[in-house]
C-alpha atoms as a PDB file:
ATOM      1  CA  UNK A   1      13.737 -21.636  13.313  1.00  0.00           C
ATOM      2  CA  UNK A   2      11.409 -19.407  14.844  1.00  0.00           C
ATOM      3  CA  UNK A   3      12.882 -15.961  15.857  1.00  0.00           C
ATOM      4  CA  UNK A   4      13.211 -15.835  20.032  1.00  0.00           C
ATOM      5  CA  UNK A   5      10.549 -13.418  21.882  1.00  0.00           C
ATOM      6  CA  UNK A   6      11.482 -12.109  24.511  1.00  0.00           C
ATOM      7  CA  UNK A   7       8.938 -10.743  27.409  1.00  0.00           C
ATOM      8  CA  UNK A   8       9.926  -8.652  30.267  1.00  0.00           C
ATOM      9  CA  UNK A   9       7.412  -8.071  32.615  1.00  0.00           C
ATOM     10  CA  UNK A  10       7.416  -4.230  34.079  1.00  0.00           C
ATOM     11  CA  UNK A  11       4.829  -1.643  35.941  1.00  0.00           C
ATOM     12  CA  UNK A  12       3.526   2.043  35.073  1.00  0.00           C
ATOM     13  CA  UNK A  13       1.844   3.693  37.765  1.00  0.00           C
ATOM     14  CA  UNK A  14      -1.027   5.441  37.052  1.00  0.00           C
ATOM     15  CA  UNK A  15      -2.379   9.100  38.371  1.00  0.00           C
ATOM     16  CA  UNK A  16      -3.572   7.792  41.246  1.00  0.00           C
ATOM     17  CA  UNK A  17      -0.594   5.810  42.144  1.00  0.00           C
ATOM     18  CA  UNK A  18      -2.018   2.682  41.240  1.00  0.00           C
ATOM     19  CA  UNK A  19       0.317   0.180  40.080  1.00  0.00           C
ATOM     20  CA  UNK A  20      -0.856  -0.876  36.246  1.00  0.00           C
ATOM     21  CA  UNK A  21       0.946  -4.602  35.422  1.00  0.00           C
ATOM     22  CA  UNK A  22       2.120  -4.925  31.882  1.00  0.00           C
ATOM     23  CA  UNK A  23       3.930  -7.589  29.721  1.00  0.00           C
ATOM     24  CA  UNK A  24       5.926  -6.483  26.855  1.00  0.00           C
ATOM     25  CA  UNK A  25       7.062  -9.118  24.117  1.00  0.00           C
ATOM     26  CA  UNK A  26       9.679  -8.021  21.676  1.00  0.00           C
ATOM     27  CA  UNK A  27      12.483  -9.923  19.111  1.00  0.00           C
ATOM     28  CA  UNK A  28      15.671  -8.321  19.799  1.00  0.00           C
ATOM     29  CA  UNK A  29      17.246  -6.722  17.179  1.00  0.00           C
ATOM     30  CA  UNK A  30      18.787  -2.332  17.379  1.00  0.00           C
ATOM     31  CA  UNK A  31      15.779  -1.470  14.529  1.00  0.00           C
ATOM     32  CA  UNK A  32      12.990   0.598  16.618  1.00  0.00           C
ATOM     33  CA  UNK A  33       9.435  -1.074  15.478  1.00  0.00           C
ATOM     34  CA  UNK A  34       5.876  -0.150  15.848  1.00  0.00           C
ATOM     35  CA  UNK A  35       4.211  -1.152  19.465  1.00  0.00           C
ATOM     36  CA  UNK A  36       0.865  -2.841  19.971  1.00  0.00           C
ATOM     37  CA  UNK A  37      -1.018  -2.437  23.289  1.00  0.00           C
ATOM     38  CA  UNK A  38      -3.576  -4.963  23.711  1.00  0.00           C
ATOM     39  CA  UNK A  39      -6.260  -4.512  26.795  1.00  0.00           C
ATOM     40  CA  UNK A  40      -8.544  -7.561  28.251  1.00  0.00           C
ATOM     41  CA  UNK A  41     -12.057  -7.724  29.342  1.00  0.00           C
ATOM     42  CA  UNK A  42     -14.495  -7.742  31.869  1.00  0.00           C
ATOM     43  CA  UNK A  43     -13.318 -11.034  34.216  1.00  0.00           C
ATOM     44  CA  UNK A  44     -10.244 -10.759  31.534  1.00  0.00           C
ATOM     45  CA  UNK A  45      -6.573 -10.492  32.134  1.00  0.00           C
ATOM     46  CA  UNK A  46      -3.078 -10.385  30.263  1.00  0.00           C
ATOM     47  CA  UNK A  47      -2.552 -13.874  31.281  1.00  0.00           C
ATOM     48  CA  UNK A  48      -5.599 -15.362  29.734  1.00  0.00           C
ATOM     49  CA  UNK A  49      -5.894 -18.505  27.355  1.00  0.00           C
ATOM     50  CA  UNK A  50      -4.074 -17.571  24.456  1.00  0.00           C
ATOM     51  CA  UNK A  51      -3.731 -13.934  24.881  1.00  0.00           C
ATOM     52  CA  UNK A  52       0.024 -14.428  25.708  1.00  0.00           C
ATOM     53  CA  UNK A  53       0.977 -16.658  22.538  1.00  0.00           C
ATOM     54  CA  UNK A  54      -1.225 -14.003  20.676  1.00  0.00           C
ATOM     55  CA  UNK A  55       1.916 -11.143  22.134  1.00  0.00           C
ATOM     56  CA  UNK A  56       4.178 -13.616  20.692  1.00  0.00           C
ATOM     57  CA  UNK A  57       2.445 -13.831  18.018  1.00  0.00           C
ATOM     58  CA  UNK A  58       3.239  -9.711  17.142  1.00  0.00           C
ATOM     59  CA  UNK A  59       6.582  -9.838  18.499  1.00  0.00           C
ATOM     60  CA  UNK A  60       7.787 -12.582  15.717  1.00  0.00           C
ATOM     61  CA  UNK A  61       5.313 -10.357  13.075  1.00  0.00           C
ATOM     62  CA  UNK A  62       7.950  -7.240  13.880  1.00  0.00           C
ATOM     63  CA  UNK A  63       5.834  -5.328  16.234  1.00  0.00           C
ATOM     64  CA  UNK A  64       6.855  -4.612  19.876  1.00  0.00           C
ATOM     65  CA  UNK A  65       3.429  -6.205  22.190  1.00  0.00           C
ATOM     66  CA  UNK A  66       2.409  -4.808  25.128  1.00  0.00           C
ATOM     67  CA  UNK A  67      -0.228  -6.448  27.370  1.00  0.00           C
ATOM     68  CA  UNK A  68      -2.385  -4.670  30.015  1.00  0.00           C
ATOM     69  CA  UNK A  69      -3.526  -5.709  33.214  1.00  0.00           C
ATOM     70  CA  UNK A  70      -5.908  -3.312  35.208  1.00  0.00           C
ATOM     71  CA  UNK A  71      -5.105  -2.281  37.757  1.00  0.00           C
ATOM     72  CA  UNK A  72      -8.691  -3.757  39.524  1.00  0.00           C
ATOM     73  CA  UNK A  73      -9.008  -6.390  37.716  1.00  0.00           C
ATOM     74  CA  UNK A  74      -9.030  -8.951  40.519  1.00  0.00           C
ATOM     75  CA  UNK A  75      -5.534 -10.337  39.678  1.00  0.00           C
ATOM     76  CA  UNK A  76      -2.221  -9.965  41.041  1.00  0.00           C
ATOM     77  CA  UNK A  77       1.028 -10.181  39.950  1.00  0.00           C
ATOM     78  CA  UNK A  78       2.110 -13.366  41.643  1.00  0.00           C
ATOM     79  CA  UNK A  79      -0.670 -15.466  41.137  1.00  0.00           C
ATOM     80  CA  UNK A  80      -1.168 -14.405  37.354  1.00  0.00           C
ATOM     81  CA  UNK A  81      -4.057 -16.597  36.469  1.00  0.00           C
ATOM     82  CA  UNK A  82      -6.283 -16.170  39.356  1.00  0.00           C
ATOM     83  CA  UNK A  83      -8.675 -13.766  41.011  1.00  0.00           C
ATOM     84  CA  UNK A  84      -7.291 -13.521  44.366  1.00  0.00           C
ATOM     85  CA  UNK A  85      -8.084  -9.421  44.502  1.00  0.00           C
ATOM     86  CA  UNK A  86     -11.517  -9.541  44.950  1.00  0.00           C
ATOM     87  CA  UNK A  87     -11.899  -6.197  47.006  1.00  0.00           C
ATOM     88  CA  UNK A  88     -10.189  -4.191  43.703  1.00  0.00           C
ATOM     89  CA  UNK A  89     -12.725  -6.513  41.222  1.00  0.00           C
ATOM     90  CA  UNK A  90     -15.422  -5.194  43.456  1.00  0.00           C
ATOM     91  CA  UNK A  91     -14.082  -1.652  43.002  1.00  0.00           C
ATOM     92  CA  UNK A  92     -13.565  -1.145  39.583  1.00  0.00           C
ATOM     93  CA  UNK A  93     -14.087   1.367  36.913  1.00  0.00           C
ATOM     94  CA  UNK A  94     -14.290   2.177  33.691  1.00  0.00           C
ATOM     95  CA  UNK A  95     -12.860   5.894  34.378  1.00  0.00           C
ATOM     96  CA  UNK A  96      -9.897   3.606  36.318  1.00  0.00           C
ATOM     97  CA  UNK A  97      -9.165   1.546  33.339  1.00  0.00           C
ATOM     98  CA  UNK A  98      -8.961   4.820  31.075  1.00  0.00           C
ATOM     99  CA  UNK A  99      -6.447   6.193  33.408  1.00  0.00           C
ATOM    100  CA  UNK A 100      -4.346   3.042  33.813  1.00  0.00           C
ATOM    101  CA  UNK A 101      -4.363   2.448  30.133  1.00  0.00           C
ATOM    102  CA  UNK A 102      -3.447   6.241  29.715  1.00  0.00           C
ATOM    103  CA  UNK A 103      -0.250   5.715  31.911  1.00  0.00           C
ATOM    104  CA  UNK A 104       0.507   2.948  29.956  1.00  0.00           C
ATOM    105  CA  UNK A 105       0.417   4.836  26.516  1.00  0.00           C
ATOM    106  CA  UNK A 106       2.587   7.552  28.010  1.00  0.00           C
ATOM    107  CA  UNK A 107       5.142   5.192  28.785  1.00  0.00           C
ATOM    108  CA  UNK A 108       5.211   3.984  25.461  1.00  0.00           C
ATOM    109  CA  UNK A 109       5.379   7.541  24.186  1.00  0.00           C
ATOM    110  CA  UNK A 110       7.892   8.411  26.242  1.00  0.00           C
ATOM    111  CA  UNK A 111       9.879   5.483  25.486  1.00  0.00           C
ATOM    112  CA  UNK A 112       9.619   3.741  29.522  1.00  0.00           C
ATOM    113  CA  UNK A 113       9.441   0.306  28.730  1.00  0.00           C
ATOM    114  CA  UNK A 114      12.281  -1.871  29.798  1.00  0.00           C
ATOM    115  CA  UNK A 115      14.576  -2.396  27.152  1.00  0.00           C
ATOM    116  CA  UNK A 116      11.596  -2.561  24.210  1.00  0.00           C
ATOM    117  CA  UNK A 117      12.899  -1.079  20.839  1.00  0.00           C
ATOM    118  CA  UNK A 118       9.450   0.854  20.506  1.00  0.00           C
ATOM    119  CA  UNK A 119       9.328   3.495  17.810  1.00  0.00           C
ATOM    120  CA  UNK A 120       6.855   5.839  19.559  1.00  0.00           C
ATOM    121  CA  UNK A 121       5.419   7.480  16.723  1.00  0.00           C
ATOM    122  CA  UNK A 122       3.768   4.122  15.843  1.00  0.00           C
ATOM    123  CA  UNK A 123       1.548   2.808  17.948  1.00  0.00           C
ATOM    124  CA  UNK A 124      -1.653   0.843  17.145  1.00  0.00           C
ATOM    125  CA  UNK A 125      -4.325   0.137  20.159  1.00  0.00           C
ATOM    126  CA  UNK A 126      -6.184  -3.097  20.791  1.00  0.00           C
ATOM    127  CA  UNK A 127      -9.025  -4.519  22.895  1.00  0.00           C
ATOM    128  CA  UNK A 128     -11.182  -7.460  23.868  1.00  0.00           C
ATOM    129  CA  UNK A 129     -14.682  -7.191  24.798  1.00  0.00           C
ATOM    130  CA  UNK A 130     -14.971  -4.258  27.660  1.00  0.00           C
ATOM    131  CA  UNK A 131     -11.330  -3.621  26.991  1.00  0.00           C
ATOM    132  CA  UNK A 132     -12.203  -2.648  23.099  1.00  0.00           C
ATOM    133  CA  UNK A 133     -14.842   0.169  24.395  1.00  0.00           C
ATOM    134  CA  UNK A 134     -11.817   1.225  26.267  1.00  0.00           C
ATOM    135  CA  UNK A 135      -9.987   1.158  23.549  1.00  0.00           C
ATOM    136  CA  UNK A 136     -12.320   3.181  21.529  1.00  0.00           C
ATOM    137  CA  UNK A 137     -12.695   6.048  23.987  1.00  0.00           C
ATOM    138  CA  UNK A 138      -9.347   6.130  24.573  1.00  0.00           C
ATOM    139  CA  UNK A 139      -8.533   6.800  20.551  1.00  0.00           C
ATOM    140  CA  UNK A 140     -11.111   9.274  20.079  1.00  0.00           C
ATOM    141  CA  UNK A 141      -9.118  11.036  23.051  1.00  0.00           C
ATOM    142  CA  UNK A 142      -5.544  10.532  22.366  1.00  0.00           C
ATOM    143  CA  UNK A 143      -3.195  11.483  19.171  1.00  0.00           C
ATOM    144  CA  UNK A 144      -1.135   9.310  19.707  1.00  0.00           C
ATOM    145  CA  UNK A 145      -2.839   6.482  18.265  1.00  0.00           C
ATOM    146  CA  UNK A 146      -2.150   5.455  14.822  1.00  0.00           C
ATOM    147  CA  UNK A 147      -4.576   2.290  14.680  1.00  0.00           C
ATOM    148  CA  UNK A 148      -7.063   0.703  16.402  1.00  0.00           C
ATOM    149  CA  UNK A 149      -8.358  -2.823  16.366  1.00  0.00           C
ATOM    150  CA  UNK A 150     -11.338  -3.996  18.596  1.00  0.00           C
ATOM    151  CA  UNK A 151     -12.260  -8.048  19.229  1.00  0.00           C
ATOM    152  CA  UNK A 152     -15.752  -8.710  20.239  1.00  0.00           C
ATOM    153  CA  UNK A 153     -16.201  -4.822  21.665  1.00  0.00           C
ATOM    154  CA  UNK A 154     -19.017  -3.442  23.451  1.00  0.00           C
ATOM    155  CA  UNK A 155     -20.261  -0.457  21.856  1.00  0.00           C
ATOM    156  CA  UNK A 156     -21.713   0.945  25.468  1.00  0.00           C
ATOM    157  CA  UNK A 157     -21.072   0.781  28.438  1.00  0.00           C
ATOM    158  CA  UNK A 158     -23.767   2.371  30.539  1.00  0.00           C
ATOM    159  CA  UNK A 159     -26.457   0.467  28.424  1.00  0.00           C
ATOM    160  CA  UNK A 160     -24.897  -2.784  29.654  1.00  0.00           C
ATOM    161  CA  UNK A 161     -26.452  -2.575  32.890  1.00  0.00           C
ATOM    162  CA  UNK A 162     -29.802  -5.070  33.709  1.00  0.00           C
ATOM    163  CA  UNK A 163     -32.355  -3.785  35.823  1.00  0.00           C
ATOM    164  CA  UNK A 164     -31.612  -6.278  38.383  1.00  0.00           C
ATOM    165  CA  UNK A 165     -28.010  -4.795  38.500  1.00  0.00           C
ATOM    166  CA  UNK A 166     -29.336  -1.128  39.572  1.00  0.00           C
ATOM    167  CA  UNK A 167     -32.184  -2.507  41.345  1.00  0.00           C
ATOM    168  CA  UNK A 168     -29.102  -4.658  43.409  1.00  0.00           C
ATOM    169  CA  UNK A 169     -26.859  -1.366  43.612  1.00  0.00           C
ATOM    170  CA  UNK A 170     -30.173   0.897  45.012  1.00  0.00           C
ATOM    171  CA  UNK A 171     -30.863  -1.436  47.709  1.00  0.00           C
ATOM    172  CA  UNK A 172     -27.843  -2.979  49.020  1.00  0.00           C
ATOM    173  CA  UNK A 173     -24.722  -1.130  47.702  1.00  0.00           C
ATOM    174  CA  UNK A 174     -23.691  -4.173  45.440  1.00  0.00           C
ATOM    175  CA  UNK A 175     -24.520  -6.844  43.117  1.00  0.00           C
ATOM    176  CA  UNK A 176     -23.083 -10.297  42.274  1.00  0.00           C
ATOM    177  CA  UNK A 177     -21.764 -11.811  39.441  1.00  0.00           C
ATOM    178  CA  UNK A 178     -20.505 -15.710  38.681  1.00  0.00           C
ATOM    179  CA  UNK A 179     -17.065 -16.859  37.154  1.00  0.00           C
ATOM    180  CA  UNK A 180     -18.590 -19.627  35.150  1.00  0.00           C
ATOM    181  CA  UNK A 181     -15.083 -21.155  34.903  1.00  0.00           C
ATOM    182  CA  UNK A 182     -13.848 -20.872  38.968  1.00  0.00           C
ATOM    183  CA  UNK A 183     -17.406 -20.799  40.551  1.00  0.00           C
ATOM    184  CA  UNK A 184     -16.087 -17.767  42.258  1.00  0.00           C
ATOM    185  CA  UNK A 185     -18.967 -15.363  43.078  1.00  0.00           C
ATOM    186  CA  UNK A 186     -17.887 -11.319  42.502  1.00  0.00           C
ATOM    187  CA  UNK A 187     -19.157  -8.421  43.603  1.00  0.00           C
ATOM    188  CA  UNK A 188     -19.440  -4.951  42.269  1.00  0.00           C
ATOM    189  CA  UNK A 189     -19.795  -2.374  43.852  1.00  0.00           C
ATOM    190  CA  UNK A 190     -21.601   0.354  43.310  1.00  0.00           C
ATOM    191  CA  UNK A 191     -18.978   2.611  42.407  1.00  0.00           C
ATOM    192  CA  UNK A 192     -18.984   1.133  38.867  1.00  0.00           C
ATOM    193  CA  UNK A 193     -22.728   2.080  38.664  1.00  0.00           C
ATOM    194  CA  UNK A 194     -21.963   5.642  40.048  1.00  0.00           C
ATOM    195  CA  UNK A 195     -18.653   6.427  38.564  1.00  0.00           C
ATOM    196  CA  UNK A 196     -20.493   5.698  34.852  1.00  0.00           C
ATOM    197  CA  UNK A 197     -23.220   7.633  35.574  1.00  0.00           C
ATOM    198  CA  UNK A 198     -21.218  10.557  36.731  1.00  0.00           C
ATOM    199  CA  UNK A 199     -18.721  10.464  33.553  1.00  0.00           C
ATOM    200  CA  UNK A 200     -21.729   9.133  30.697  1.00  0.00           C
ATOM    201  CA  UNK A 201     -21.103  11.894  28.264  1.00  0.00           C
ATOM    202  CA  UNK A 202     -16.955  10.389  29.058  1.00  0.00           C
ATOM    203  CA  UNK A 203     -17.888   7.239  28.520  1.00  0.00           C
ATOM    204  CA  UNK A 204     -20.395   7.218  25.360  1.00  0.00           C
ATOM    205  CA  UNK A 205     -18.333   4.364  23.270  1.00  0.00           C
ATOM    206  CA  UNK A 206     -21.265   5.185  19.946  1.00  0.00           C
ATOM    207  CA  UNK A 207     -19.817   8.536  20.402  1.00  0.00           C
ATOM    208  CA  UNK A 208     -16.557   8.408  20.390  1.00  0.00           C
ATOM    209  CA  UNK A 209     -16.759   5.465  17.681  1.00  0.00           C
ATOM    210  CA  UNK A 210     -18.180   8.240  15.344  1.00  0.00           C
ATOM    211  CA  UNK A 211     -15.570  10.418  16.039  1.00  0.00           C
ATOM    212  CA  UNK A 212     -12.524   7.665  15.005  1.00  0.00           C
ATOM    213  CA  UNK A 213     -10.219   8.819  12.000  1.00  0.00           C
ATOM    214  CA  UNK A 214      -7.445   6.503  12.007  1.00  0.00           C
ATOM    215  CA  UNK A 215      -7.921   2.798  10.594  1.00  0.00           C
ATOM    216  CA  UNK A 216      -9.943   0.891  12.714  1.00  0.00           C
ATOM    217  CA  UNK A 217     -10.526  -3.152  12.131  1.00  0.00           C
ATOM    218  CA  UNK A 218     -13.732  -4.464  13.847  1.00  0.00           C
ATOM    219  CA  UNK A 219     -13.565  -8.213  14.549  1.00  0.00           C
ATOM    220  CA  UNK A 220     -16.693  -9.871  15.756  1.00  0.00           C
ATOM    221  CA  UNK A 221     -18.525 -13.292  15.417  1.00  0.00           C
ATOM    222  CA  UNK A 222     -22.180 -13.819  14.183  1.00  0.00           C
ATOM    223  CA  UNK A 223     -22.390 -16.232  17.042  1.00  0.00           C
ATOM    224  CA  UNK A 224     -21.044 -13.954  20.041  1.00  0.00           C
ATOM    225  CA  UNK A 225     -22.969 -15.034  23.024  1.00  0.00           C
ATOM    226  CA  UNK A 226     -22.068 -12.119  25.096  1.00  0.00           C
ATOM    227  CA  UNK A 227     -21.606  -9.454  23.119  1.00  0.00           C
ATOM    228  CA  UNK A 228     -24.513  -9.095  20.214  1.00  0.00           C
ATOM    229  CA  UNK A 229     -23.060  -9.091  15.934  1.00  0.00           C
ATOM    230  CA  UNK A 230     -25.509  -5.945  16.702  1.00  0.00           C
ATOM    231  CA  UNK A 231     -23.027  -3.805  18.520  1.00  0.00           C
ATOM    232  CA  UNK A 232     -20.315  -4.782  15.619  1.00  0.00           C
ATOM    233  CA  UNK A 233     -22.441  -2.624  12.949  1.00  0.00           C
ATOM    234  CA  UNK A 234     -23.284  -0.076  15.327  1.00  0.00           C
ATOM    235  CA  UNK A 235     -19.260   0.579  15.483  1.00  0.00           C
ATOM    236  CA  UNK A 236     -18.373  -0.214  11.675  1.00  0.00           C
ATOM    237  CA  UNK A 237     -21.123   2.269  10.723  1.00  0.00           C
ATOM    238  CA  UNK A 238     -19.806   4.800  12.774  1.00  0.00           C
ATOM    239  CA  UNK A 239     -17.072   6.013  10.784  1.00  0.00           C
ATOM    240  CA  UNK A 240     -15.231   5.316   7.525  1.00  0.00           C
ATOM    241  CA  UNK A 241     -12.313   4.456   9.052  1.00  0.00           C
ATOM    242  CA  UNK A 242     -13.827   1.390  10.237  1.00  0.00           C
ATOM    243  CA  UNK A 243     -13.812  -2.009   8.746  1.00  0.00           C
ATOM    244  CA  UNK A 244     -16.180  -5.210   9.466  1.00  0.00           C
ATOM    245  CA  UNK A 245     -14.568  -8.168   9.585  1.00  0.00           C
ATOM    246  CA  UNK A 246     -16.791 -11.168  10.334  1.00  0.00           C
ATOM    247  CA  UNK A 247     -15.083 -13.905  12.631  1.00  0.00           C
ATOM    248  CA  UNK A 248     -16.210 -17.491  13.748  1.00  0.00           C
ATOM    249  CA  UNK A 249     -15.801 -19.239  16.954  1.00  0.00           C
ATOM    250  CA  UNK A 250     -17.909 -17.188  19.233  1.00  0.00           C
ATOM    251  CA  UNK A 251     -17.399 -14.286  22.388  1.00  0.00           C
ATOM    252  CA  UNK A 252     -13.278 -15.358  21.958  1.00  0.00           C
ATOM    253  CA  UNK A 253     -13.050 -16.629  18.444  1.00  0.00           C
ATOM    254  CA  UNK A 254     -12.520 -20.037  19.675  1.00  0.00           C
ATOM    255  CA  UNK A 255      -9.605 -19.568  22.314  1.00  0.00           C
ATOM    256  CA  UNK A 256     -10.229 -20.746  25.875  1.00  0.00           C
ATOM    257  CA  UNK A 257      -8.442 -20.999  29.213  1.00  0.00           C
ATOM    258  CA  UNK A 258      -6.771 -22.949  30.403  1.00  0.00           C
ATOM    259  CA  UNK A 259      -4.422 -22.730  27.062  1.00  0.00           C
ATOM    260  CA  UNK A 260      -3.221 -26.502  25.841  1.00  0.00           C
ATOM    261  CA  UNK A 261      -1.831 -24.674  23.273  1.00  0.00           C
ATOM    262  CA  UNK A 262      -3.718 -25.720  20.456  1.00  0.00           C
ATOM    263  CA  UNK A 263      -4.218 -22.106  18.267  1.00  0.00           C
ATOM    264  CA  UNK A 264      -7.918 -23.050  16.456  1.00  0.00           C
ATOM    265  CA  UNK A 265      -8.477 -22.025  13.336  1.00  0.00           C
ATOM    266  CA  UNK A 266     -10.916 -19.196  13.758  1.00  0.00           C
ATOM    267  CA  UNK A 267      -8.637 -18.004  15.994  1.00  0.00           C
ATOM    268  CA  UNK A 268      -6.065 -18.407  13.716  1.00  0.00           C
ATOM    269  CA  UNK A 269      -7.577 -16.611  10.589  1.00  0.00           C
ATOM    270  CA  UNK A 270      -8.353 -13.434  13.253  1.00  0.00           C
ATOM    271  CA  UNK A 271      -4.257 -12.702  14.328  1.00  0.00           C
ATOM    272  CA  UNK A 272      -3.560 -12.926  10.520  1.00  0.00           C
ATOM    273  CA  UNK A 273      -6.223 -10.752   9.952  1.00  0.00           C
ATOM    274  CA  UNK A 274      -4.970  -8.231  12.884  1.00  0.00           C
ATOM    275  CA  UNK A 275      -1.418  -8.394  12.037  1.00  0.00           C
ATOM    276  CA  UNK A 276      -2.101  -7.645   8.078  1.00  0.00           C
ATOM    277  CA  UNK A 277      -4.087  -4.673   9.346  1.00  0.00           C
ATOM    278  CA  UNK A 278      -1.581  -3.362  11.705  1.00  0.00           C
ATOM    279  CA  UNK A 279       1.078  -3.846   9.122  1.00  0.00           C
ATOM    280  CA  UNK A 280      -0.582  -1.669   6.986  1.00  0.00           C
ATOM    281  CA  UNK A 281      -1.814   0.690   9.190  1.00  0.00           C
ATOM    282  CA  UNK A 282       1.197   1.048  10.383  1.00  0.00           C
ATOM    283  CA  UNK A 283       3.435   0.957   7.924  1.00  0.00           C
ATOM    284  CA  UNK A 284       5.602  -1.788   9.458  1.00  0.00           C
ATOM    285  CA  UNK A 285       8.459  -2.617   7.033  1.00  0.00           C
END
């Protein structure tokens, strides 16, 4: 029988007393075990498709899971699936999700999660997409981590940017972009375009990647339709302590939302490829 997860759902608040939502997924037992934080992406959140069963997922492999929600990411506590904070989407940015995901670390460190049997001294780092350029900055900043794995990462953030976007954020303040799966139309502000240009030596993900000396697994598929295979080499060939591996099933490695629960099985072959890594980089026993 499988061993029982359990997930408590708690808060951090971060240094400017935003309130950072977090999930943390855990087998019971008195043995302290390694912690994994995992961070979504851009129109991403904790709750998505099978990001939750992949928490489970870690908690059964013998690591403690910890899943991030920004704090403007657009989604709220009670209605966990759904963008329903559009003014916070709209004001976003990347300097916010470094702090919220730094408050979330320190509680980890400083052993704050609700009844989690973390051993602080190790912790591995994830992230999806935007949330793996987080990820990467973050590591290049912070000790603490002891691992990092990136999904599908961006390896810029600045660069991102069409010239429709700025032209949109010169002229009227804003621009617009679609949820393909709720219709929903969003708007960013202009802060994101500001607050990135103000912090771009902060924010250089190609520097920070070169900078990266603790094992670092780079997961990406040939067929990413939103983030190029390109931006996969640029990170692997950054460092030495980064590894390529090449994944199938697209920008989410075959996972979608709504979850029917059906784990596919390039999905599949990525957690066992994540958990081996983290295992060893971690020396989970």
């Amino acid at each position: 029988m499988p061993s029982s997860v359990r997930e408590v759902p708690c808060s951090v608040e971060n240094t400017r007393g935003d309130a950072v939502d977090c999930d943390v997924r855990f087998v019971a037992g008195e043995e302290t075990r390694p912690v994994v934080v995992f961070c979504h992406g851009f129109k991403g959140f904790k709750d998505w498709g099978p990001f939750p069963e992949w928490g489970r997922r870690l908690a059964r492999a013998g690591f403690v899971a910890v899943h991030v929600n920004f704090s403007y990411n657009g989604v709220h506590r009670d209605a966990p699936m759904e963008f329903t904070e559009l003014d916070k989407f709209a004001d976003n940015t990347f300097t916010r999700e470094l702090d919220d995901l730094r408050a979330v670390l320190d509680a980890v460190y400083q052993e704050r999660l609700p009844e989690a049997p973390v051993d602080p001294d190790r912790m591995g780092l994830m992230g999806h997409s935007r949330g793996g350029g987080t990820a990467i900055l973050q590591t290049d900043r912070d000790d603490r981590v002891d691992a990092l794995a990136t999904w599908s990462s961006v390896s810029t953030f600045v660069d991102r940017f069409t010239d429709e976007q700025i032209e949109d954020w010169e002229a009227q303040g804003f621009t617009e972009v679609v949820n393909r799966r709720t219709g929903q139309v969003m708007r960013l502000n202009k802060t994101l375009y500001d607050d990135a240009r103000a912090h771009e030596e902060e924010l250089d993900v190609r520097g920070a990647a070169e900078r990266i000396d603790v094992p670092w697994l780079v997961v990406h598929a040939r067929d990413d339709e939103s983030v190029s295979f390109d931006a996969a080499q640029t990170l692997a060939n950054a460092t030495d302590a980064a590894e390529l591996m090449e994944a199938d099933g697209g920008h989410t490695f075959g996972g979608a939302h709504p979850f029917d629960g059906t784990v596919p099985e390039s999905l599949v072959a990525v957690w066992e490829r994540t958990i081996d890594f983290f295992r060893a980089s971690l020396d989970n026993t």
